[in-house]
C-alpha atoms as a PDB file:
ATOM      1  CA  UNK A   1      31.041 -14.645  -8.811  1.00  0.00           C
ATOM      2  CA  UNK A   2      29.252 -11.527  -7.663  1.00  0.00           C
ATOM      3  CA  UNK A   3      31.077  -8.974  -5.320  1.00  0.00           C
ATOM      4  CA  UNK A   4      29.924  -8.413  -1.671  1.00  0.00           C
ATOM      5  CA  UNK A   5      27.927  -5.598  -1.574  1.00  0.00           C
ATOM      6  CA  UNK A   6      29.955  -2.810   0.661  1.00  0.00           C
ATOM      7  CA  UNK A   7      27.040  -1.840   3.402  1.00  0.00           C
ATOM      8  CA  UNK A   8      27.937   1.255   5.132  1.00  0.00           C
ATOM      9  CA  UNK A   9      28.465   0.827   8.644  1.00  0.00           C
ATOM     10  CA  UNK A  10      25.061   2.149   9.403  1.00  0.00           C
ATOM     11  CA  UNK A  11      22.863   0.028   7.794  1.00  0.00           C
ATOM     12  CA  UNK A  12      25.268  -3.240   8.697  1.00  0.00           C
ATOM     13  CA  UNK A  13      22.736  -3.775  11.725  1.00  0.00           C
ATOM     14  CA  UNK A  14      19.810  -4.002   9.224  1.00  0.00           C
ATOM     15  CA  UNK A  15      21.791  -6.615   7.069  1.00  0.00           C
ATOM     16  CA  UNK A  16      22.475  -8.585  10.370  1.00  0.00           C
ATOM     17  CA  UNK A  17      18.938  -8.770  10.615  1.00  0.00           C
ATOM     18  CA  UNK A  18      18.739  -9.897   6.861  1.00  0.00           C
ATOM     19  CA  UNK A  19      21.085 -12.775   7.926  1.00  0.00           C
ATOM     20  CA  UNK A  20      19.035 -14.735  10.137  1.00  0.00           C
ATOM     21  CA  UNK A  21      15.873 -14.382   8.238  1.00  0.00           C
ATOM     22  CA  UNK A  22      17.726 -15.971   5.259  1.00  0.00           C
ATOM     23  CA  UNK A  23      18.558 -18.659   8.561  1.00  0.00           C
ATOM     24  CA  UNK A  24      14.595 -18.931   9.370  1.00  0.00           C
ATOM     25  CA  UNK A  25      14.205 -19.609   5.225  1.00  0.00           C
ATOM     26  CA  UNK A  26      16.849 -22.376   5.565  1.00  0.00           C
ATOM     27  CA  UNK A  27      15.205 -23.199   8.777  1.00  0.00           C
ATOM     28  CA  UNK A  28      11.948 -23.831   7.057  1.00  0.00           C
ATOM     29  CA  UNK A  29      13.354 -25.541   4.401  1.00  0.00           C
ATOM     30  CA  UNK A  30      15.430 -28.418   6.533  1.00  0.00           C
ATOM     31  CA  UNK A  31      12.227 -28.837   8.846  1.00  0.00           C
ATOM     32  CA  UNK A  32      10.114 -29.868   5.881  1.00  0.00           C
ATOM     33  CA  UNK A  33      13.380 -31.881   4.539  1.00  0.00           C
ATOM     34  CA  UNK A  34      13.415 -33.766   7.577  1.00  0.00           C
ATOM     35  CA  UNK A  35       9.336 -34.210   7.436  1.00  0.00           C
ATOM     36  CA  UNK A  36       8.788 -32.016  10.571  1.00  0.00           C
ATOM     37  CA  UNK A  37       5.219 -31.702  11.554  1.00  0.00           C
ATOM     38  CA  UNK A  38       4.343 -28.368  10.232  1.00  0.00           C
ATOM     39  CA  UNK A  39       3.192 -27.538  14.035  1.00  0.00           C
ATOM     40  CA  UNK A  40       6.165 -27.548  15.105  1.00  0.00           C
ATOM     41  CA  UNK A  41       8.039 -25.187  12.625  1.00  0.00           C
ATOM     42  CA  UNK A  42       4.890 -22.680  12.824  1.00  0.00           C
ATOM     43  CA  UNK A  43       5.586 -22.422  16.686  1.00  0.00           C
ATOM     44  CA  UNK A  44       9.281 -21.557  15.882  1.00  0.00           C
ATOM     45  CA  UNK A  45       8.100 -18.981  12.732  1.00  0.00           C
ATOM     46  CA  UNK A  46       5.356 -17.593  15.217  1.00  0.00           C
ATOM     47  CA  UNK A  47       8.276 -16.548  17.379  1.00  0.00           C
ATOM     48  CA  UNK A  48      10.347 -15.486  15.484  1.00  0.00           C
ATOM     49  CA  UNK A  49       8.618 -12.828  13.238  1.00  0.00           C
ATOM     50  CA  UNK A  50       7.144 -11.560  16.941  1.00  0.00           C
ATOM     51  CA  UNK A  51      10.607 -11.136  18.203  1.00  0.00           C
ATOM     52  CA  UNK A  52      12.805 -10.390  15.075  1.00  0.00           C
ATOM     53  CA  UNK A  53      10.934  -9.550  12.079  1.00  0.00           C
ATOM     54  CA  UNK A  54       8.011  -7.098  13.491  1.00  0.00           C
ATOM     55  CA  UNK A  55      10.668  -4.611  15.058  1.00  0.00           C
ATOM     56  CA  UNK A  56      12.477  -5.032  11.918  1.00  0.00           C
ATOM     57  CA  UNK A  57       9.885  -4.284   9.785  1.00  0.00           C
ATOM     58  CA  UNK A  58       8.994  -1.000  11.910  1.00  0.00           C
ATOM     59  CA  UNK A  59      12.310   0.275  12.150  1.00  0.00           C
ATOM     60  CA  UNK A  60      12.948   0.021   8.084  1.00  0.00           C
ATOM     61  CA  UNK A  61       9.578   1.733   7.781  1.00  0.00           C
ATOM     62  CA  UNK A  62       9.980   4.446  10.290  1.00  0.00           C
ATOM     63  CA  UNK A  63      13.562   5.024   9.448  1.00  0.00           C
ATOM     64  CA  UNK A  64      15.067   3.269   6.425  1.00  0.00           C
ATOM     65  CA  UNK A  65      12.279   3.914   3.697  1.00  0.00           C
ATOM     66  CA  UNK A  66      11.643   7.368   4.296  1.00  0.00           C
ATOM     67  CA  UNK A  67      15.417   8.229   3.416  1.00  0.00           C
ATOM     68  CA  UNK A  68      14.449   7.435  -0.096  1.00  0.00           C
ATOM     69  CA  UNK A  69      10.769   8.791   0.007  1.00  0.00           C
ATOM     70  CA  UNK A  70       7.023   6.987  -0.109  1.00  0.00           C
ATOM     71  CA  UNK A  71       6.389   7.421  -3.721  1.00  0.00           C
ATOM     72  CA  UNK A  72       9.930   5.790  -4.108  1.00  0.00           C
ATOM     73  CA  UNK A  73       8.625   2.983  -6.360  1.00  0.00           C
ATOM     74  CA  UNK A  74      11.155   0.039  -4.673  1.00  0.00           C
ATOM     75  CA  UNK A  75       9.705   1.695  -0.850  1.00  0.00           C
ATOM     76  CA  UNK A  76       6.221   0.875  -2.558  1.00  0.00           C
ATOM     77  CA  UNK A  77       7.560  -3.067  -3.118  1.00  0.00           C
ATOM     78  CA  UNK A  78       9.555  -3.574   0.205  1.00  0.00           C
ATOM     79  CA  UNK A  79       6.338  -2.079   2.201  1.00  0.00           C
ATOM     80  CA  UNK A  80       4.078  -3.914   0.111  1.00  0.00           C
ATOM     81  CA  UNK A  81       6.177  -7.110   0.517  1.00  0.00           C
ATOM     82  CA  UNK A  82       6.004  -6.308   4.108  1.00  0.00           C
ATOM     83  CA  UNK A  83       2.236  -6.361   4.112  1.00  0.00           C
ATOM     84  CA  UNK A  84       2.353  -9.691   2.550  1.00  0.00           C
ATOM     85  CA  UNK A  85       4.877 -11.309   4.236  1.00  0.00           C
ATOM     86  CA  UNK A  86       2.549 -10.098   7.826  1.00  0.00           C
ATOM     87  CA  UNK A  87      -0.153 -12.017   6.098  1.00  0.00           C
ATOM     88  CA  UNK A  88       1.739 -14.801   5.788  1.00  0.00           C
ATOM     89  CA  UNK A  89       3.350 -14.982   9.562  1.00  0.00           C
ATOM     90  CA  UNK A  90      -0.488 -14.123  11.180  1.00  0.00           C
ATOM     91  CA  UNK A  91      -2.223 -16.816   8.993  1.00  0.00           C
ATOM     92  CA  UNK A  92      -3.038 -19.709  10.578  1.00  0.00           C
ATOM     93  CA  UNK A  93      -5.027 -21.811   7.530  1.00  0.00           C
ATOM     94  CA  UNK A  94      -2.740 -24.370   5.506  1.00  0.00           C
ATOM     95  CA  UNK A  95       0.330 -23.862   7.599  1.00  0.00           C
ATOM     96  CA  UNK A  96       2.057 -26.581   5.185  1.00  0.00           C
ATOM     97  CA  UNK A  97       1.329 -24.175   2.060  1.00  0.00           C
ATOM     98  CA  UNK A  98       1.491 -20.875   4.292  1.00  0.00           C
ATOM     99  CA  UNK A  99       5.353 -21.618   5.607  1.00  0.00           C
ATOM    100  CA  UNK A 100       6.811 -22.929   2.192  1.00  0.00           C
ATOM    101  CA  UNK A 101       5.405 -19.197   0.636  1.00  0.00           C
ATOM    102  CA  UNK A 102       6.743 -17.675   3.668  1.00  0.00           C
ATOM    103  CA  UNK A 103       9.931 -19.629   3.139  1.00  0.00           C
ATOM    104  CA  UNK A 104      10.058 -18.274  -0.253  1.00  0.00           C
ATOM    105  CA  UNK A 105       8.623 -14.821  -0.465  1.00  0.00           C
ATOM    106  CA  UNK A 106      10.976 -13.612   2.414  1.00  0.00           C
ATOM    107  CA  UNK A 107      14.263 -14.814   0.973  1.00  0.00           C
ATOM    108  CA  UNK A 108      13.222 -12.868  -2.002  1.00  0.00           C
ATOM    109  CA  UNK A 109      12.151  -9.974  -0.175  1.00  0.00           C
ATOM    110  CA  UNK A 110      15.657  -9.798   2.240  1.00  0.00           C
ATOM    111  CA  UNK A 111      17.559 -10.518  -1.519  1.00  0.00           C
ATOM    112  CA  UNK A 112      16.113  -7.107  -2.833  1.00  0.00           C
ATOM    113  CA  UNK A 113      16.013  -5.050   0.141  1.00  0.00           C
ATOM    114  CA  UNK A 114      19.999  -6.029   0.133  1.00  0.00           C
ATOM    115  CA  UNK A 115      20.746  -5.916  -3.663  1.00  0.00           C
ATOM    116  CA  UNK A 116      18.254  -3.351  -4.803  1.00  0.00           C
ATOM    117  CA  UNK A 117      16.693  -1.278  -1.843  1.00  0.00           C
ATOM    118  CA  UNK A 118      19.617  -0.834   0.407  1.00  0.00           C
ATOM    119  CA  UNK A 119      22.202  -0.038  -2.184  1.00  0.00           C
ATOM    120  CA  UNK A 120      19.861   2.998  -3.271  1.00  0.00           C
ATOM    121  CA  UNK A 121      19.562   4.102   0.522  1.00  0.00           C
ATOM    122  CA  UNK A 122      22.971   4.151   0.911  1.00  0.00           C
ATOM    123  CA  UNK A 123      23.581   6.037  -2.479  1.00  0.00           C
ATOM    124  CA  UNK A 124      21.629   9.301  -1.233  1.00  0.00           C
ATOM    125  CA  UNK A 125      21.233   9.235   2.586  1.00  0.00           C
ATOM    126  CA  UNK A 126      23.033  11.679   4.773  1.00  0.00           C
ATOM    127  CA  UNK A 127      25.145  10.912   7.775  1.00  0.00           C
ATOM    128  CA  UNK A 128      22.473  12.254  10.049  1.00  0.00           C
ATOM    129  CA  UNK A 129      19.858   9.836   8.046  1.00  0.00           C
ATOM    130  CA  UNK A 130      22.655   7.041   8.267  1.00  0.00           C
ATOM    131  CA  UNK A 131      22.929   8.003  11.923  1.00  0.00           C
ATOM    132  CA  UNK A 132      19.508   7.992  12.721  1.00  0.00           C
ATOM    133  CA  UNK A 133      18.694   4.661  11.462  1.00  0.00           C
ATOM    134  CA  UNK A 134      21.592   3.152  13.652  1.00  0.00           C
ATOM    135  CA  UNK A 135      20.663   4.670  16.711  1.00  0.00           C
ATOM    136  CA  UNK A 136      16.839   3.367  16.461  1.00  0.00           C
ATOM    137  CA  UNK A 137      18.081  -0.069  15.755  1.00  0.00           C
ATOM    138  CA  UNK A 138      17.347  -1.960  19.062  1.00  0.00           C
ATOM    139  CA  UNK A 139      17.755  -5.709  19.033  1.00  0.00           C
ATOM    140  CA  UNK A 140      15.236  -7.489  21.455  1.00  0.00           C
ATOM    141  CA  UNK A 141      16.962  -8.662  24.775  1.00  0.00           C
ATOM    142  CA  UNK A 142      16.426 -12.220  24.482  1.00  0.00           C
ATOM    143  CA  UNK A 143      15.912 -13.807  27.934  1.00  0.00           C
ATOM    144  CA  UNK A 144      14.680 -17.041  26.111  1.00  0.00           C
ATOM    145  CA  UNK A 145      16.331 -19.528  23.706  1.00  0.00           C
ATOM    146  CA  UNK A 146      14.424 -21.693  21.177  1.00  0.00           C
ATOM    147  CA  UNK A 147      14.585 -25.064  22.211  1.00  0.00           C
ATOM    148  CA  UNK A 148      12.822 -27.418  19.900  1.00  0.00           C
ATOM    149  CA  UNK A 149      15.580 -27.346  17.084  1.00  0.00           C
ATOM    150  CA  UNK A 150      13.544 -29.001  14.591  1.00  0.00           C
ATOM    151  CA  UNK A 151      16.183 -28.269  11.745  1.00  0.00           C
ATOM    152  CA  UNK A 152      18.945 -30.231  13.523  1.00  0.00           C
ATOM    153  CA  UNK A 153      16.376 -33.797  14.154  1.00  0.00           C
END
């Protein structure tokens, strides 16, 4: 069994963030399990990447990326992936086909920004960079919960 990766205390945030989109993935998953109407799940994923996974995305390309430098070949996947994964959440065609590649193409974009990207950050950033990202990392006040828990029906 693989060892837990050892985060540095800086970039912990960012991996909390990691953690529940791997929960949206299994999210998407259970609502087609339980033959949710697609709809339904959309409204959730709509929400979510608004609230969550824009800022995210922002802060790891203001912040995060530049530690390792934009000709760094894995910043050129994660912002690429990024771009795609955008696509994905502002599409509105086939939302049956568009939230299973979503469902998929961010669980393998949070897996190598955690094993691959993330691990190299850590390797050569300074305290200050360290620092920096951790201070810009602002989760959104929440004032509303999600109430149609279509993963639990």
């Amino acid at each position: 069994m693989p060892q837990p990766i050892k985060r540095h205390p800086s970039l912990q945030p960012l991996s909390r963030d990691h953690h529940f989109g791997l929960l949206l993935c299994f999210k998407i998953r259970e609502g087609f399990r339980r033959k949710v109407e697609p709809e339904r799940i959309k409204r959730y994923t709509d929400w979510f990447w608004k609230l969550y996974l824009v800022p995210h995305f922002e802060l790891e390309e203001k912040y995060v990326f530049p530690i390792l430098g934009a000709d760094d070949p894995r910043v050129l996947q994660a912002i690429d992936e990024h771009r795609r994964l955008r696509q994905l959440f502002e599409s509105t065609d086939e939302i049956s086909v568009t939230l299973s590649r979503i469902e998929e193409e961010l669980e393998q974009h949070i897996r190598f920004e955690e094993r691959v990207l993330f691990n190299a950050i850590q390797e050569v950033a300074t305290p200050n960079q360290l620092a920096t990202c951790e201070e810009h990392h602002k989760m959104p006040e929440v004032t509303e919960v999600w109430k149609d828990e279509f993963w639990l029906d």
